[in-house]
Protein backbone atom coordinates (compact mmCIF):
# COMPACT_ATOMS: atom_id res chain seq x y z
CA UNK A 1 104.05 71.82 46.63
CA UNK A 2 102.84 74.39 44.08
CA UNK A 3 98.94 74.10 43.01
CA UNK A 4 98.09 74.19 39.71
CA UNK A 5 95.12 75.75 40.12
CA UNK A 6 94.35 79.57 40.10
CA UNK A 7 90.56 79.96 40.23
CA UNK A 8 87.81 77.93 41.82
CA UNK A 9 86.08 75.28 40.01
CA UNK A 10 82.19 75.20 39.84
CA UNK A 11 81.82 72.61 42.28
CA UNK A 12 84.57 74.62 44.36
CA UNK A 13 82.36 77.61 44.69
CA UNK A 14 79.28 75.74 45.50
CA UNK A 15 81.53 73.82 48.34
CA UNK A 16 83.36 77.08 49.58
CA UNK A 17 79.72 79.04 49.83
CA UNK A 18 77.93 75.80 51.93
CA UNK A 19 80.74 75.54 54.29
CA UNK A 20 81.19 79.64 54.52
CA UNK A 21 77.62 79.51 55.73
CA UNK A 22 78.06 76.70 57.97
CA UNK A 23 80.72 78.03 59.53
CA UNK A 24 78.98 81.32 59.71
CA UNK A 25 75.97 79.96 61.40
CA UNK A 26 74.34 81.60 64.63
CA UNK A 27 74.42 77.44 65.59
CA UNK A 28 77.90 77.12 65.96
CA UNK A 29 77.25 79.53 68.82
CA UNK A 30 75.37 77.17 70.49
CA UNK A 31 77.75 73.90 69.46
CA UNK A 32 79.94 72.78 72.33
CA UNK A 33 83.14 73.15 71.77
CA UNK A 34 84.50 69.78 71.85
CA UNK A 35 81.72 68.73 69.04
CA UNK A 36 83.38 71.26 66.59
CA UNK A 37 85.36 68.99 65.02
CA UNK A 38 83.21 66.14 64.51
CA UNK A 39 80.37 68.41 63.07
CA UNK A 40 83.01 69.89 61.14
CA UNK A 41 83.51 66.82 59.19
CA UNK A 42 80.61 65.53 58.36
CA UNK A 43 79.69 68.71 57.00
CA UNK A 44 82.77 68.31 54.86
CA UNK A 45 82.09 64.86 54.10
CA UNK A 46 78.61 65.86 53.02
CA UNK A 47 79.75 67.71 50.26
CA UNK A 48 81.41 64.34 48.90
CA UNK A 49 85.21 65.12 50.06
CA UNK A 50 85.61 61.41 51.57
CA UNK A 51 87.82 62.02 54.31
CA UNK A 52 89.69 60.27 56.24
CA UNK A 53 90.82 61.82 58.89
CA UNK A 54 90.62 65.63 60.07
CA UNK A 55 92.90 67.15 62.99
CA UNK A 56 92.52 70.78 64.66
CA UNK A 57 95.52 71.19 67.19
CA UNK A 58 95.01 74.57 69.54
CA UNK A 59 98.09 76.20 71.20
CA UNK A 60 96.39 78.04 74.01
CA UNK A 61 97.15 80.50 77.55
CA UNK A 62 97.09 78.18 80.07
CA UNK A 63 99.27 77.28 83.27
CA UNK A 64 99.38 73.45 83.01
CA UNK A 65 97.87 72.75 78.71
CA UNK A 66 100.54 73.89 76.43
CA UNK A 67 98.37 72.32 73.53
CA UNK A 68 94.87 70.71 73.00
CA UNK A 69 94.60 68.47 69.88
CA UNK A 70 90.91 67.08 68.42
CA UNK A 71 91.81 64.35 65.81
CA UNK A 72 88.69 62.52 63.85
CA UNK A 73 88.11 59.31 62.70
CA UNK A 74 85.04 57.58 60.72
CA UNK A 75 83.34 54.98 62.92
CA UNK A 76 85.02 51.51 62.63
CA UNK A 77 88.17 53.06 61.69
CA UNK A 78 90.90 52.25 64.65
CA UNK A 79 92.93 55.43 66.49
CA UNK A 80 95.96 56.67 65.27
CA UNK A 81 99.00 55.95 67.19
CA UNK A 82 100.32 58.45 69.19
CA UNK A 83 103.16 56.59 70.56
CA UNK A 84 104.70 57.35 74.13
CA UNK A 85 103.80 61.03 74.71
CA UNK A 86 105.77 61.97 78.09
CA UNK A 87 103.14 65.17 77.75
CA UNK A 88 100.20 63.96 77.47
CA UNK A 89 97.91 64.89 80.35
CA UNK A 90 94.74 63.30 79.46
CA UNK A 91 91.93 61.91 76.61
CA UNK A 92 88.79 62.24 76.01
CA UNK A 93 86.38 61.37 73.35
CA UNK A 94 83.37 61.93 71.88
CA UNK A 95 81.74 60.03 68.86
CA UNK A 96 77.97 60.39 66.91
CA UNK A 97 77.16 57.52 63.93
CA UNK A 98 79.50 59.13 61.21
CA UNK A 99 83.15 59.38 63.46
CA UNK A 100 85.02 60.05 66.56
CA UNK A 101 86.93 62.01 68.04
CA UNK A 102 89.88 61.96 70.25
CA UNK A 103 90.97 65.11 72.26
CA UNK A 104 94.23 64.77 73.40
CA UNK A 105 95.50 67.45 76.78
CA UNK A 106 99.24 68.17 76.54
CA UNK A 107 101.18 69.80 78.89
CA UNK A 108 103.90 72.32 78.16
CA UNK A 109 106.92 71.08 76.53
CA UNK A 110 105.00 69.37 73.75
CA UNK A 111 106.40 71.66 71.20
CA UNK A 112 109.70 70.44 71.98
CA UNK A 113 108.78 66.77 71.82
CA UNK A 114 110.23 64.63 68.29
CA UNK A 115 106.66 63.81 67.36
CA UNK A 116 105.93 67.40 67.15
CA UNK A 117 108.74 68.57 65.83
CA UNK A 118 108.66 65.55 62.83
CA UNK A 119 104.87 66.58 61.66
CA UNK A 120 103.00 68.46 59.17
CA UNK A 121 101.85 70.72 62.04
CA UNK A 122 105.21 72.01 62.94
CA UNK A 123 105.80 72.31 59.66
CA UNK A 124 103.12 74.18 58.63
CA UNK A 125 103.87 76.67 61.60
CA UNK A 126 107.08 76.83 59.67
CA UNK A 127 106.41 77.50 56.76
CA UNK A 128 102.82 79.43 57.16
CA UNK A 129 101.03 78.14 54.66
CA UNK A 130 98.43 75.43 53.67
CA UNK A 131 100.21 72.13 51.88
CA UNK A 132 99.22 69.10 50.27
CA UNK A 133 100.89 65.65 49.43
CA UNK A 134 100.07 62.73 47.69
CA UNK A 135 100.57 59.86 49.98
CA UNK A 136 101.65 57.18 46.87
CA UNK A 137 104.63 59.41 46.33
CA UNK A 138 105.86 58.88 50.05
CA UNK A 139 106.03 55.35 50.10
CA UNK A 140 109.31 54.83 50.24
CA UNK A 141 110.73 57.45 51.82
CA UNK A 142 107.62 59.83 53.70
CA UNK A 143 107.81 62.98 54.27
CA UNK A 144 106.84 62.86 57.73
CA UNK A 145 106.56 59.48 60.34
CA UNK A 146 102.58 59.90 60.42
CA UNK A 147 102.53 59.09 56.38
CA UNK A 148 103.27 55.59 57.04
CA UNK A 149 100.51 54.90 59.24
CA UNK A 150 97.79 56.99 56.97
CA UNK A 151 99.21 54.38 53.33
CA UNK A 152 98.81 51.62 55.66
CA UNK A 153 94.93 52.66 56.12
CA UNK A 154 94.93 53.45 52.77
CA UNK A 155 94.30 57.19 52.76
CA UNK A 156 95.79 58.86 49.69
CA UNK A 157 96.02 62.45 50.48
CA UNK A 158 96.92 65.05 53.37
CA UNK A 159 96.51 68.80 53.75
CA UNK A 160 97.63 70.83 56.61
CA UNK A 161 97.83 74.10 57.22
CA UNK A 162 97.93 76.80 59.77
CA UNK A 163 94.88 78.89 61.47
CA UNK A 164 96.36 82.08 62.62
CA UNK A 165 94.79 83.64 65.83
CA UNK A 166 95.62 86.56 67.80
CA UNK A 167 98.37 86.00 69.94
CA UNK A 168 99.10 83.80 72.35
CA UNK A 169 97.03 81.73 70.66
CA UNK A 170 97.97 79.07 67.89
CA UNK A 171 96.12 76.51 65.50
CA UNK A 172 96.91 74.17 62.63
CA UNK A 173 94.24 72.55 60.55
CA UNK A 174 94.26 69.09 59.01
CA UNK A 175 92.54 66.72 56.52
CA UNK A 176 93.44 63.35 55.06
CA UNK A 177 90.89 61.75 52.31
CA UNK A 178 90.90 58.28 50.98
CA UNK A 179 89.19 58.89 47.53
CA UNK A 180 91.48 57.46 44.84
CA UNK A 181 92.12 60.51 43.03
CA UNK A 182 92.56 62.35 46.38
CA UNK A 183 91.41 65.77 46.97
CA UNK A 184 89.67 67.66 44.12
CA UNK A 185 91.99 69.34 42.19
CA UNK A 186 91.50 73.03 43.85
CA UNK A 187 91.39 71.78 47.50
CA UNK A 188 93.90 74.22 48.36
CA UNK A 189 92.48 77.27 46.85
CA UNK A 190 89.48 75.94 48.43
CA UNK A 191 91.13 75.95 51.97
CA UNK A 192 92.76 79.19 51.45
CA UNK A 193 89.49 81.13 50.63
CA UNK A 194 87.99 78.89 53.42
CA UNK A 195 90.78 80.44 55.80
CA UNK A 196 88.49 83.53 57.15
CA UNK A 197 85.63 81.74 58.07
CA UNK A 198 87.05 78.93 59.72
CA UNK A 199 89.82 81.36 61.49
CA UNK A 200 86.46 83.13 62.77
CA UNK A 201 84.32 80.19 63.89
CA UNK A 202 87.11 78.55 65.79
CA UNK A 203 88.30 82.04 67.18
CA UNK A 204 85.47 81.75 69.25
CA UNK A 205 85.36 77.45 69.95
CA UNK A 206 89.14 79.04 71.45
CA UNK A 207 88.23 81.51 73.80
CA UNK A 208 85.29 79.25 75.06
CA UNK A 209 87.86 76.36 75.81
CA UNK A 210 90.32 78.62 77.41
CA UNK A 211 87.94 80.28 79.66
CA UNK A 212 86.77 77.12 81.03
CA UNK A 213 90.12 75.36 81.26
CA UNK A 214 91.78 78.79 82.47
CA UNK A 215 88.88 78.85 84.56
CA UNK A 216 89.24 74.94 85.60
CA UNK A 217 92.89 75.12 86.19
CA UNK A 218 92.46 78.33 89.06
CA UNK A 219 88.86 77.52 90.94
CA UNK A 220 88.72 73.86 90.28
CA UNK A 221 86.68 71.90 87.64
CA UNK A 222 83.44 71.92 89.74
CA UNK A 223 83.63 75.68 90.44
CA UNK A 224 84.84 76.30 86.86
CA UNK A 225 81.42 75.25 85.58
CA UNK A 226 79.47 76.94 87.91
CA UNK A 227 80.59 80.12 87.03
CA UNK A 228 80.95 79.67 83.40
CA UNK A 229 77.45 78.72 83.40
CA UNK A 230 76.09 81.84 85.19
CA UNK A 231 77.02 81.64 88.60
CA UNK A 232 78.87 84.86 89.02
CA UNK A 233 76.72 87.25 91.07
CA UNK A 234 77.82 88.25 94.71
CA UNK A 235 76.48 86.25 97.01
CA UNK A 236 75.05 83.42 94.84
CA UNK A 237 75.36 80.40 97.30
CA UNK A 238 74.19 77.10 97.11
CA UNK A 239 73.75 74.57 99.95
CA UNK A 240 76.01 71.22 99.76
CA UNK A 241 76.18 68.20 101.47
CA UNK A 242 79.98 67.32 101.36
CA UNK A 243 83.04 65.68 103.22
CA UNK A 244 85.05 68.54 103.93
CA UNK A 245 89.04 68.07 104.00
CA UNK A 246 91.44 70.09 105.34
CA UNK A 247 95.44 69.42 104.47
CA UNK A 248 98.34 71.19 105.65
CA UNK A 249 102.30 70.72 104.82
CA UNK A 250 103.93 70.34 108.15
CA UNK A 251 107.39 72.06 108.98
CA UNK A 252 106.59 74.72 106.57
CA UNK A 253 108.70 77.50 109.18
CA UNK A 254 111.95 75.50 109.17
CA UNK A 255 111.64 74.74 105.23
CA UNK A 256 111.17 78.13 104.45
CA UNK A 257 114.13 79.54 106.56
CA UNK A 258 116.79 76.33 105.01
CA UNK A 259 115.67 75.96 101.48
CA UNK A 260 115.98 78.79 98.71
CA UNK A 261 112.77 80.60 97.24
CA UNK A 262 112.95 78.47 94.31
CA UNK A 263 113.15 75.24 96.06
CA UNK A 264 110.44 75.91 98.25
CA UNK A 265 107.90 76.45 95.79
CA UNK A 266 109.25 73.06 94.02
CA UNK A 267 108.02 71.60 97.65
CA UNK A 268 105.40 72.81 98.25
CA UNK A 269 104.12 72.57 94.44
CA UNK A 270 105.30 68.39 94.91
CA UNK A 271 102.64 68.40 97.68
CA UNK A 272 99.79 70.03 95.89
CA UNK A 273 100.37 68.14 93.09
CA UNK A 274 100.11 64.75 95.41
CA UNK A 275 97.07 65.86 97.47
CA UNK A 276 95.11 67.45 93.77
CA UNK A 277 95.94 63.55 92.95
CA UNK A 278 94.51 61.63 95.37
CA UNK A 279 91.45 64.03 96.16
CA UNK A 280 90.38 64.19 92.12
CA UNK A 281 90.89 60.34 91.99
CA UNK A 282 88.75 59.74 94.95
CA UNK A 283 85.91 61.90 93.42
CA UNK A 284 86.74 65.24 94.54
CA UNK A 285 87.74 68.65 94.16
CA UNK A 286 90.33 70.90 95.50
CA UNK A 287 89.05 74.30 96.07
CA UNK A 288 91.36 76.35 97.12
CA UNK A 289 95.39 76.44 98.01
CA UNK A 290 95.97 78.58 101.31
CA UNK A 291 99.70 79.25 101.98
CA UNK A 292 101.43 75.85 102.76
CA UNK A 293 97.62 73.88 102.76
CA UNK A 294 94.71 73.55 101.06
CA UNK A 295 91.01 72.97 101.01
CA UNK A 296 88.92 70.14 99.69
CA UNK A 297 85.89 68.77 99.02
CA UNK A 298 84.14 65.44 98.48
CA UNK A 299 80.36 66.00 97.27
CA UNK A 300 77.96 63.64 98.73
CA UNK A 301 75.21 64.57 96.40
CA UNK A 302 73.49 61.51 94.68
CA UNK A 303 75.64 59.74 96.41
CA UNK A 304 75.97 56.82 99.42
CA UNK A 305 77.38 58.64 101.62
CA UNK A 306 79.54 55.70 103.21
CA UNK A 307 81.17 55.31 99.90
CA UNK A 308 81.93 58.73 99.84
CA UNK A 309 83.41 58.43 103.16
CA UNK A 310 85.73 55.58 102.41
CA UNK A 311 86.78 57.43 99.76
CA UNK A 312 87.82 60.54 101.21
CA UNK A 313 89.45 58.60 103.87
CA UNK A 314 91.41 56.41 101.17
CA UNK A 315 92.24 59.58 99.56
CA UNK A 316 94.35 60.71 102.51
CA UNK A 317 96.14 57.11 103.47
CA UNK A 318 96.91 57.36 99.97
CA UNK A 319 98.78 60.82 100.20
CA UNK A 320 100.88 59.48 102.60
CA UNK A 321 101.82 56.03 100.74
CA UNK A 322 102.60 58.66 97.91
CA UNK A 323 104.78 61.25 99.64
CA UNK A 324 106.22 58.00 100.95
CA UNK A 325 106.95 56.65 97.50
CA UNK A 326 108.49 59.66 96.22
CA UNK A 327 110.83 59.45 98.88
CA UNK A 328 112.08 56.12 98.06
CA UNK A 329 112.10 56.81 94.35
CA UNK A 330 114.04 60.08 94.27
CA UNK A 331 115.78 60.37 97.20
CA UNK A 332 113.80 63.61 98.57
CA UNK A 333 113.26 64.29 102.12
CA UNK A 334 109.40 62.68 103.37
CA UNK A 335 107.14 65.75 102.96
CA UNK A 336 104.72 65.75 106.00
CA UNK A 337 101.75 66.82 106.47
CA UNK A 338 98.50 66.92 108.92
CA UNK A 339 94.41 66.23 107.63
CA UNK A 340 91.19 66.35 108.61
CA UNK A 341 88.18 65.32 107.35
CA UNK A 342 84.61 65.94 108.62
CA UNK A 343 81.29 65.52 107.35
CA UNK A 344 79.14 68.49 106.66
CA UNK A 345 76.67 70.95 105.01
CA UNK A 346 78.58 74.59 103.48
CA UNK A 347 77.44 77.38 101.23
CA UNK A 348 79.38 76.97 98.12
CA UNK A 349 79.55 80.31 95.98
CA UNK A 350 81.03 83.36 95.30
CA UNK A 351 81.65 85.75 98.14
CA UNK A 352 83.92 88.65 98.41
CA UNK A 353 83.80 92.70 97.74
CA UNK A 354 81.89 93.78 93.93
CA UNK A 355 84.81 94.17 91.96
CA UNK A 356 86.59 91.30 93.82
CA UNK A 357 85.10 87.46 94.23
CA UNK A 358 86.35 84.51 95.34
CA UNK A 359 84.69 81.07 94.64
CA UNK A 360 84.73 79.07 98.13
CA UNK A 361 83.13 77.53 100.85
CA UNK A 362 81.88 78.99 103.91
CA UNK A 363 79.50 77.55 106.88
CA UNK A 364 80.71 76.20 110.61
CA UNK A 365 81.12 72.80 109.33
CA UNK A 366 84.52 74.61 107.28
CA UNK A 367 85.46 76.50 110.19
CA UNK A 368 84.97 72.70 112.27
CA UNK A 369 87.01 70.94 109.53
CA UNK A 370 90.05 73.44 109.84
CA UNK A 371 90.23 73.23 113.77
CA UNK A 372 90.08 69.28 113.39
CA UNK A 373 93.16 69.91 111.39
CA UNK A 374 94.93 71.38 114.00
CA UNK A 375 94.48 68.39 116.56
CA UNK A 376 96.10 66.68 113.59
CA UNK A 377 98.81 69.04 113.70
CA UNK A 378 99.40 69.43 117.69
CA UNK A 379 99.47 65.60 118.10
CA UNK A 380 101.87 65.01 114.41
CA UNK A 381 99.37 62.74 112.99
CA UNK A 382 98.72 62.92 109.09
CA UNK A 383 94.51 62.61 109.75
CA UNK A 384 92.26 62.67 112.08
CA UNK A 385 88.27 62.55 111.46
CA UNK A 386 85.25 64.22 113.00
CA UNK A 387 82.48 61.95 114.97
CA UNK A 388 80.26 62.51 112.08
CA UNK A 389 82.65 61.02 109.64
CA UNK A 390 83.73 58.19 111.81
CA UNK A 391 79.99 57.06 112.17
CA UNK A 392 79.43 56.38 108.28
CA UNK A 393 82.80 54.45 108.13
CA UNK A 394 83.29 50.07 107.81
CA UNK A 395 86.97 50.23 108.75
CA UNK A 396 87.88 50.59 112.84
CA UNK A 397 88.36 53.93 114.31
CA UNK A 398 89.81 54.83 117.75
CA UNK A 399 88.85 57.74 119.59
CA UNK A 400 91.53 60.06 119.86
CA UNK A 401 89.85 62.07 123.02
CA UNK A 402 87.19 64.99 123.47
CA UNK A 403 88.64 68.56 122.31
CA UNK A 404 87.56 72.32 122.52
CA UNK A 405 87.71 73.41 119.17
CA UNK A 406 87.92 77.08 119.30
CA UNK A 407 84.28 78.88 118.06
CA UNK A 408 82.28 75.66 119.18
CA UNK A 409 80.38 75.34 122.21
CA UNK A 410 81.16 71.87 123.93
CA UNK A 411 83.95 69.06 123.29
CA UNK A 412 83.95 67.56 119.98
CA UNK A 413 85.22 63.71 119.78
CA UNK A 414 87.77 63.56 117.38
CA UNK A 415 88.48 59.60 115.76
CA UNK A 416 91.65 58.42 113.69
CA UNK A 417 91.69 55.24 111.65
CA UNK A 418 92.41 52.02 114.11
């Protein structure tokens, strides 16, 4: 759609030099990222726009998130439909008195989805440039599905367009408003000159969501924040009281040596995927993926530590009645595996060389935890629990014997669930 308009009016100027300088603002330093949005807005909304509805939808670098969307509503004003996204990963939402917001998580492959491909985002990475449409004229036959729902809540115009960023990144902006003459007559030369500014201020929002999510996706949530809150030096250890797990994928040898490369990474990435499951449903966090196995953590701090127990312990039982399920529902051969879980204090922090950390855990109570997990292994049993983990559990537990656990003085009783 061509717009009419050449220059500014007035009232644009005044508009385009408030939100320049609240875009430009040392505060939006200091705004979380997932607030951007909804501050965004009623900025906008301030200036009497009377929107609607606003979108910002981030293409980012990231192994699992192919795209991050942050769609606003005002307060009392129901979600948009999204439909059945096969992509979506997860939702979140935050709200203040004048809207919400939705943040939608989308795996890769979005891009290629029909809901994509059928809206004024995808268009607007088509075309590269900002575009506006009055919603009466697409009444009968709209432009794009999403029209249909935004008449039916009586909005009366949309603009979209694109945010450039530097590569790999991608954004698209959006705004809907439900005044009855729709947008003010130079709302796209408005945007356009707006295009700097708000290509700067969410440049950074960008780098601060991929960092943590990049972060997130390699150390684990819990780590994640630590260090993107200043826990980076060598050394820097903290004390916690967890329930330490240990997991390994049994058979790994004869798997390797009959199954191709690429088939063997699908297995063993079907049984991270199952245990990162379980253990972040349960409450906790999977630190790190070693080979064929992998090392977890349930936090006990705050916490009753008999709930955290049970929930550990739940965690594992339901690994198995997973790997168990997948093997009725696709056919695949049972993946097995041994566990332990043990109840104990570790340092938790960055060790390592000083060009070179790693985020882990370290104490005896780790080293106990991964020599549990070989009793597990040695007798093909999928868990087995330390003494101090079978005394802060309600179900029944049967001794399994007394065991010299290499590096510890003495026998340690090792239980499994009765």
């Amino acid at each position: 759609m061509n717009n009419p308009v050449d220059e500014l009016s007035p009232e644009g100027r005044l508009r385009l030099a408030e939100t320049t300088q609240w875009l430009l603002d040392p505060a939006r330093l200091e705004e979380a990222p997932e607030r951007y949005l909804l501050n965004l807005m009623a900025h906008l909304n301030s200036l009497g726009l009377e929107l609607a509805g606003g979108s910002i939808i981030l293409e980012t670098m990231h192994p699992q998130l192919e795209m991050m969307i942050q769609r606003w509503r005002p307060r009392g004003v129901d979600e948009v439909d999204v439909g059945d996204l096969r992509t979506l990963m997860g939702l979140d939402r935050v709200a203040d008195d004048q809207g919400v917001v939705e943040l939608y998580f989308l795996r890769h492959g979005h891009t290629d989805e029909a809901m994509y491909r059928k809206s004024p985002f995808y268009y607007a990475s088509q075309t590269g440039r900002a575009s506006c449409w009055k919603l009466a004229e697409h009444q009968e036959s709209p432009r794009f599905p999403i029209f249909t729902d935004l008449i039916a809540r009586g909005e009366t115009e949309y603009l979209v367009t694109p945010l450039p960023l530097p590569k790999p990144y991608r954004a698209g902006f959006s705004l809907s408003t439900r005044h009855p003459d729709g947008f003010p007559a130079d709302m796209l030369v408005f945007i356009e000159h707006l295009l700097g500014a708000l290509r700067l201020s969410l440049a950074h929002k960008v780098e601060r969501i991929t960092l943590a999510e990049v972060l997130g996706a390699y150390l684990g949530r819990s780590p994640a924040q630590e260090v993107v809150t200043g826990n980076v030096h060598l050394g820097g250890l903290r004390s916690l009281e967890a329930i330490v797990g240990f997991a390994d994928l049994r058979g790994f040898t004869v798997l390797s040596q009959c199954l191709s490369g690429e088939a063997l990474v699908a297995t063993m990435n079907q049984f991270f995927a199952a245990l990162e499951k379980v253990v972040r449903r349960a409450g906790g966090e999977v630190l790190k993926f070693m080979g064929d196995g992998a090392v977890f953590v349930f936090p006990c701090e705050n916490q009753e530590e008999g709930q955290v127990a049970e929930r550990a312990v739940q965690a594992i039982v339901g690994l198995g009645n997973q790997l168990e399920e997948q093997q009725d529902a696709e056919g695949v051969t049972r993946l097995r595996f041994a566990a332990a879980l043990h109840r104990g204090k570790v340092r938790y922090g960055n060790v390592g060389a000083p060009d070179r950390l790693d985020f882990t855990i370290i104490g005896a109570d780790v080293n106990k935890t991964a020599r549990l997990e070989e009793v597990a292994a040695q007798h093909d049993l999928e868990l087995v629990i330390s003494a101090e983990l079978a005394s802060l559990l309600q179900r029944p537990t049967t001794p399994l014997g007394h065991y010299q656990l290499k590096g510890f003085r003495g026998e340690q009783e090792v239980f499994v669930l009765s």
